[in-house]
C-alpha atoms as a PDB file:
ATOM      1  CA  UNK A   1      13.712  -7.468   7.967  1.00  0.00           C
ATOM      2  CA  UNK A   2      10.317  -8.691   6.049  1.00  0.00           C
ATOM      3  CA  UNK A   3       8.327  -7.404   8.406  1.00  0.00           C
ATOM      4  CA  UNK A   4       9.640  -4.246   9.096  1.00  0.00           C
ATOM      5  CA  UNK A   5       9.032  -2.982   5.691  1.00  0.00           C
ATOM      6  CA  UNK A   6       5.074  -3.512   5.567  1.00  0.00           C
ATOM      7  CA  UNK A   7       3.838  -1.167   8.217  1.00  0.00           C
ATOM      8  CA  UNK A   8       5.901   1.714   6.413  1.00  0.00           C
ATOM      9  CA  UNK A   9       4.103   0.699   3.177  1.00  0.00           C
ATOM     10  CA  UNK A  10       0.924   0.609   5.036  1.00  0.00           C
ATOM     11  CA  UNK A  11       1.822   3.735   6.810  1.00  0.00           C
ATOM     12  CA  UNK A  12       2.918   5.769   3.982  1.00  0.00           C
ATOM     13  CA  UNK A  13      -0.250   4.702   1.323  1.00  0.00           C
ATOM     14  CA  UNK A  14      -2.245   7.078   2.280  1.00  0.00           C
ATOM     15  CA  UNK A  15       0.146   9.851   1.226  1.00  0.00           C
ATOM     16  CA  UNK A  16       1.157   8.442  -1.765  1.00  0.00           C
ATOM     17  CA  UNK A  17       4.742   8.354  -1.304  1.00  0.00           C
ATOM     18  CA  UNK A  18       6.450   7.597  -4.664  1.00  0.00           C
ATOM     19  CA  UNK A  19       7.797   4.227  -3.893  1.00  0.00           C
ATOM     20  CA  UNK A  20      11.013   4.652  -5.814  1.00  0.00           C
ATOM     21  CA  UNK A  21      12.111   7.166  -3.046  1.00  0.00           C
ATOM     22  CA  UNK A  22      11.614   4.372  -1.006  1.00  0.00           C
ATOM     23  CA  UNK A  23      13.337   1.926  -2.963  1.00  0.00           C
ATOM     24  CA  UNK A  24      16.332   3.956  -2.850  1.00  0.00           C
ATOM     25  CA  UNK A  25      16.979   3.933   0.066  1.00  0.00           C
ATOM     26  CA  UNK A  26      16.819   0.093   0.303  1.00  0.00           C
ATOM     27  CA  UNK A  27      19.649  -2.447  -0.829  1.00  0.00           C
ATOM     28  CA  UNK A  28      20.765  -3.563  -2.325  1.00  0.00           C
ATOM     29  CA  UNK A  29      21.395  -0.735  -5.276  1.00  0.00           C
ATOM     30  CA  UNK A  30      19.761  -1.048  -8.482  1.00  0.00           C
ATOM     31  CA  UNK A  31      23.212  -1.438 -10.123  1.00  0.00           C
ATOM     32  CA  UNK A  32      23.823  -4.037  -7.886  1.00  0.00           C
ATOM     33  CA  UNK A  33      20.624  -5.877  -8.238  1.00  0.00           C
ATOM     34  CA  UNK A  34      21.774  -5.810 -12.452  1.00  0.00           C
ATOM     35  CA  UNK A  35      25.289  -6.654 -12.099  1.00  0.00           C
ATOM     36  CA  UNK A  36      24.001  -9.748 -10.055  1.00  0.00           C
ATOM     37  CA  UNK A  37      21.186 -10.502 -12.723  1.00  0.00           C
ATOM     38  CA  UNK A  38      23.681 -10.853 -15.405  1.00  0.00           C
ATOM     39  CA  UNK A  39      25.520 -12.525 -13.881  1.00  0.00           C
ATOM     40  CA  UNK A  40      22.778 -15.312 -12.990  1.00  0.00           C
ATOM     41  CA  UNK A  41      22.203 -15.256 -16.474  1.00  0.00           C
ATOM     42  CA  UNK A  42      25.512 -15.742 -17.167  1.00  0.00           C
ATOM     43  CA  UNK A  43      25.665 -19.065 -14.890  1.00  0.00           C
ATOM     44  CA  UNK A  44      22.657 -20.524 -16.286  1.00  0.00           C
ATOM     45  CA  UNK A  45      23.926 -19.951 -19.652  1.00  0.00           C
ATOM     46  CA  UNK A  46      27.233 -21.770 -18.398  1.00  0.00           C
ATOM     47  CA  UNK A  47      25.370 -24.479 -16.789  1.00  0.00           C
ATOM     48  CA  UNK A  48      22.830 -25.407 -19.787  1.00  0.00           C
ATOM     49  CA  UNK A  49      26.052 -25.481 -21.880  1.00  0.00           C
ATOM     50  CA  UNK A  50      27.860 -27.685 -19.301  1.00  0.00           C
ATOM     51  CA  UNK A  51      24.603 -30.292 -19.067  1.00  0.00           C
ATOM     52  CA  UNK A  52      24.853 -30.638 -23.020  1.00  0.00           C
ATOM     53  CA  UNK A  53      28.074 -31.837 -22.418  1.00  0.00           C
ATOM     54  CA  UNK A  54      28.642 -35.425 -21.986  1.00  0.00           C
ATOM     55  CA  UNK A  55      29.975 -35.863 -18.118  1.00  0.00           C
ATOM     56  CA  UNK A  56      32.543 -38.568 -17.306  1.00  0.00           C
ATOM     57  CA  UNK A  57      34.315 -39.052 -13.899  1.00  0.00           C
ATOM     58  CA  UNK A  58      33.433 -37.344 -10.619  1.00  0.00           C
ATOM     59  CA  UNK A  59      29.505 -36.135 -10.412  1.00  0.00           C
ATOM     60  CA  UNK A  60      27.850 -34.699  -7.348  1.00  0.00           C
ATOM     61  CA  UNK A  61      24.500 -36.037  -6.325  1.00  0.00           C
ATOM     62  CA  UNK A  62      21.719 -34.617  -7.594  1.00  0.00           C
ATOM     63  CA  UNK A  63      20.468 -33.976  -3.891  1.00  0.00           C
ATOM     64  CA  UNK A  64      23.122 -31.356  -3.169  1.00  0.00           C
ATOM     65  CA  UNK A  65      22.587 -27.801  -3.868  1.00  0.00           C
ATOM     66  CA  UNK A  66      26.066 -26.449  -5.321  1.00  0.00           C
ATOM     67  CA  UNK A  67      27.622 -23.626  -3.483  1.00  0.00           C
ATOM     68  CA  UNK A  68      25.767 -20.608  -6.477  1.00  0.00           C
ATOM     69  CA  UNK A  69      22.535 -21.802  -5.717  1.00  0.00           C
ATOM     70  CA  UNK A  70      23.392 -21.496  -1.781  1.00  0.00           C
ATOM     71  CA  UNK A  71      25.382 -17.741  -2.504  1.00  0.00           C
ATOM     72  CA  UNK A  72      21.908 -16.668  -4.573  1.00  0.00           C
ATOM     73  CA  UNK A  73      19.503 -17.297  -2.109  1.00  0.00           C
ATOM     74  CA  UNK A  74      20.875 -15.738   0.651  1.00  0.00           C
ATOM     75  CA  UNK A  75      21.340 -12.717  -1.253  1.00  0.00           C
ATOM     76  CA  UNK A  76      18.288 -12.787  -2.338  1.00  0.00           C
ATOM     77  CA  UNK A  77      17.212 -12.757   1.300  1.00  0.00           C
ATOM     78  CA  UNK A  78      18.711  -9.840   1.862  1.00  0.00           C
ATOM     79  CA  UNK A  79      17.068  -7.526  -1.250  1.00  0.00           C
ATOM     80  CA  UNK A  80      14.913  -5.372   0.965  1.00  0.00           C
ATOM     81  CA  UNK A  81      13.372  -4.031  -2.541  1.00  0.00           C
ATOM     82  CA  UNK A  82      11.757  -7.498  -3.267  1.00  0.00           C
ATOM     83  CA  UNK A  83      10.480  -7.278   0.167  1.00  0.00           C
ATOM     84  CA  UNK A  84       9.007  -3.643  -0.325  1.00  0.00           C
ATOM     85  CA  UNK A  85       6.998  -5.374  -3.779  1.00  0.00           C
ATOM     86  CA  UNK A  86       5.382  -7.720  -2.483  1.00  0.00           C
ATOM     87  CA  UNK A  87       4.309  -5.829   0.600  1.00  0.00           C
ATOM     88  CA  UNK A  88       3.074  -3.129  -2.193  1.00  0.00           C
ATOM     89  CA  UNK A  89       1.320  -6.378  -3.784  1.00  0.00           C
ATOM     90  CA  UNK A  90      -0.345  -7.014  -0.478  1.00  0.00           C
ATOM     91  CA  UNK A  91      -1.683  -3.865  -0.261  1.00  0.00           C
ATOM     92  CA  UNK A  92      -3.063  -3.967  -3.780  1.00  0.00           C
ATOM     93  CA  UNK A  93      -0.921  -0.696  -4.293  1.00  0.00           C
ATOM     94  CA  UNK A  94       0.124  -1.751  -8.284  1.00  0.00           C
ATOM     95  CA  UNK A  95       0.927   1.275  -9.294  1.00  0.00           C
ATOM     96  CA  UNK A  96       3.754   2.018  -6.902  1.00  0.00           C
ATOM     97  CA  UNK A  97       4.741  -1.911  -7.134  1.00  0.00           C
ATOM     98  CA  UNK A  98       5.184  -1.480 -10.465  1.00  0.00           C
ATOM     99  CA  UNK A  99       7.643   1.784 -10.039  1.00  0.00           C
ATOM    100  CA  UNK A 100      10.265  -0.332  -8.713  1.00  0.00           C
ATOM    101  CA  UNK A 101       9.571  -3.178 -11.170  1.00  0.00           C
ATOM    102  CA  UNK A 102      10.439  -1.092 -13.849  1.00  0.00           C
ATOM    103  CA  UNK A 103      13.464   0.165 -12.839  1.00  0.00           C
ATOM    104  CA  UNK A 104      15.323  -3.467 -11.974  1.00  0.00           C
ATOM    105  CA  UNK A 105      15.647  -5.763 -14.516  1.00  0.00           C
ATOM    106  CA  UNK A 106      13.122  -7.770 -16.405  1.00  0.00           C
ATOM    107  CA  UNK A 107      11.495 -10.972 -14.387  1.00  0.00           C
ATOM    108  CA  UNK A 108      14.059 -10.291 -11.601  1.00  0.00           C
ATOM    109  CA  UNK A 109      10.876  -9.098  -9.404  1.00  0.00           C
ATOM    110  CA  UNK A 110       8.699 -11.658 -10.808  1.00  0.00           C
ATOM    111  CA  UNK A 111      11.179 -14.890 -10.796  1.00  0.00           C
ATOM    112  CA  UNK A 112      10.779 -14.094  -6.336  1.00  0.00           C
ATOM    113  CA  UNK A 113       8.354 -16.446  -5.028  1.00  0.00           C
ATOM    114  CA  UNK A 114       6.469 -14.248  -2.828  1.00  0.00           C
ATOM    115  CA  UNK A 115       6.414 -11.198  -5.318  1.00  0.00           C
ATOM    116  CA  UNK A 116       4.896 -13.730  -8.028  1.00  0.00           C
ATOM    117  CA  UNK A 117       2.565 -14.873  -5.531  1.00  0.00           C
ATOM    118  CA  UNK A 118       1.581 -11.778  -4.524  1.00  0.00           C
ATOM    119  CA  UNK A 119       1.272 -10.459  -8.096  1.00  0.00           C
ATOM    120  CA  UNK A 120      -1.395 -14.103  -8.889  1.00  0.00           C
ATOM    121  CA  UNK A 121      -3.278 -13.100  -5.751  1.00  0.00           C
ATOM    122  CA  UNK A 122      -4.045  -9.409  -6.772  1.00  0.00           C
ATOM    123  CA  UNK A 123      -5.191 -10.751 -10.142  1.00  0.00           C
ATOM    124  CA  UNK A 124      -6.975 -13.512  -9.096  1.00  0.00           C
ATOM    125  CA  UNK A 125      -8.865 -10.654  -6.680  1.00  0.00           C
ATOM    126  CA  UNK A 126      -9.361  -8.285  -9.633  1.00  0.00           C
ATOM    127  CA  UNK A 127     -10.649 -11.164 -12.327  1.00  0.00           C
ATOM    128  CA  UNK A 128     -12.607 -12.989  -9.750  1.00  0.00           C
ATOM    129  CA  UNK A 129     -15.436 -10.441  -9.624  1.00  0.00           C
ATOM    130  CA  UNK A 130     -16.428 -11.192 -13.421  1.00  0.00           C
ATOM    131  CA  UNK A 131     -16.709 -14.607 -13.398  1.00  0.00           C
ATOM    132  CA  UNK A 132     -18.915 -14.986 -10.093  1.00  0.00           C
ATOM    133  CA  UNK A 133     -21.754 -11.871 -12.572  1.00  0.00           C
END
């Protein structure tokens, strides 16, 4: 699915194709992509409360990703609109990159791996410049 998405970004550049029309057409929905947010929030909420607890009895290893953590990242897998950022990002194309940040909610794009990366690379490529004058 990644790679499926960046010759259309490449391919439509040129004509400056607003990349929320794009987006839209991706999943999941925006409203979906929120609903899920909070509710992440939610959880870690939940779970900071639940570590300030004191535990007694059963405890699962720390080695063993619980079944949320599992659930979240293979959604997250399938958000073809992270996908379509960071291929923006690759292409230096912030303006349209940051079209679909806006509209999802805040450091949802960012908190990604590969959009953050993507995001340090295009800055590190812009600042670089004035520190090698």
């Amino acid at each position: 699915m990644y790679h499926s998405i960046e010759p259309l970004v490449v391919h439509l550049a040129p004509f400056h194709a607003s990349a929320v029309s794009i987006s839209i057409q991706l999943s999941p929905s925006d409203a979906d992509i929120k609903e899920a947010y909070k509710k992440t929030l939610s959880d870690a909420r939940l779970s900071v409360k639940k570590t300030r607890a004191v535990r007694t009895g059963d405890q699962k290893e720390d080695g063993e990703p619980s079944q949320a953590e599992t659930a979240s990242s293979e959604k997250e897998q399938l958000n073809h609109k992270l996908y379509l950022t960071e291929s923006l990002l690759k292409q230096g194309a912030w303006s349209q990159a940051r079209e679909i940040m806006d509209r999802l909610p805040q450091y949802h794009v960012t908190s990604h791996e590969p959009v953050a990366r993507m995001m340090c690379q295009l800055i590190h490529y812009v600042i670089d410049p004035i520190y090698r004058v």
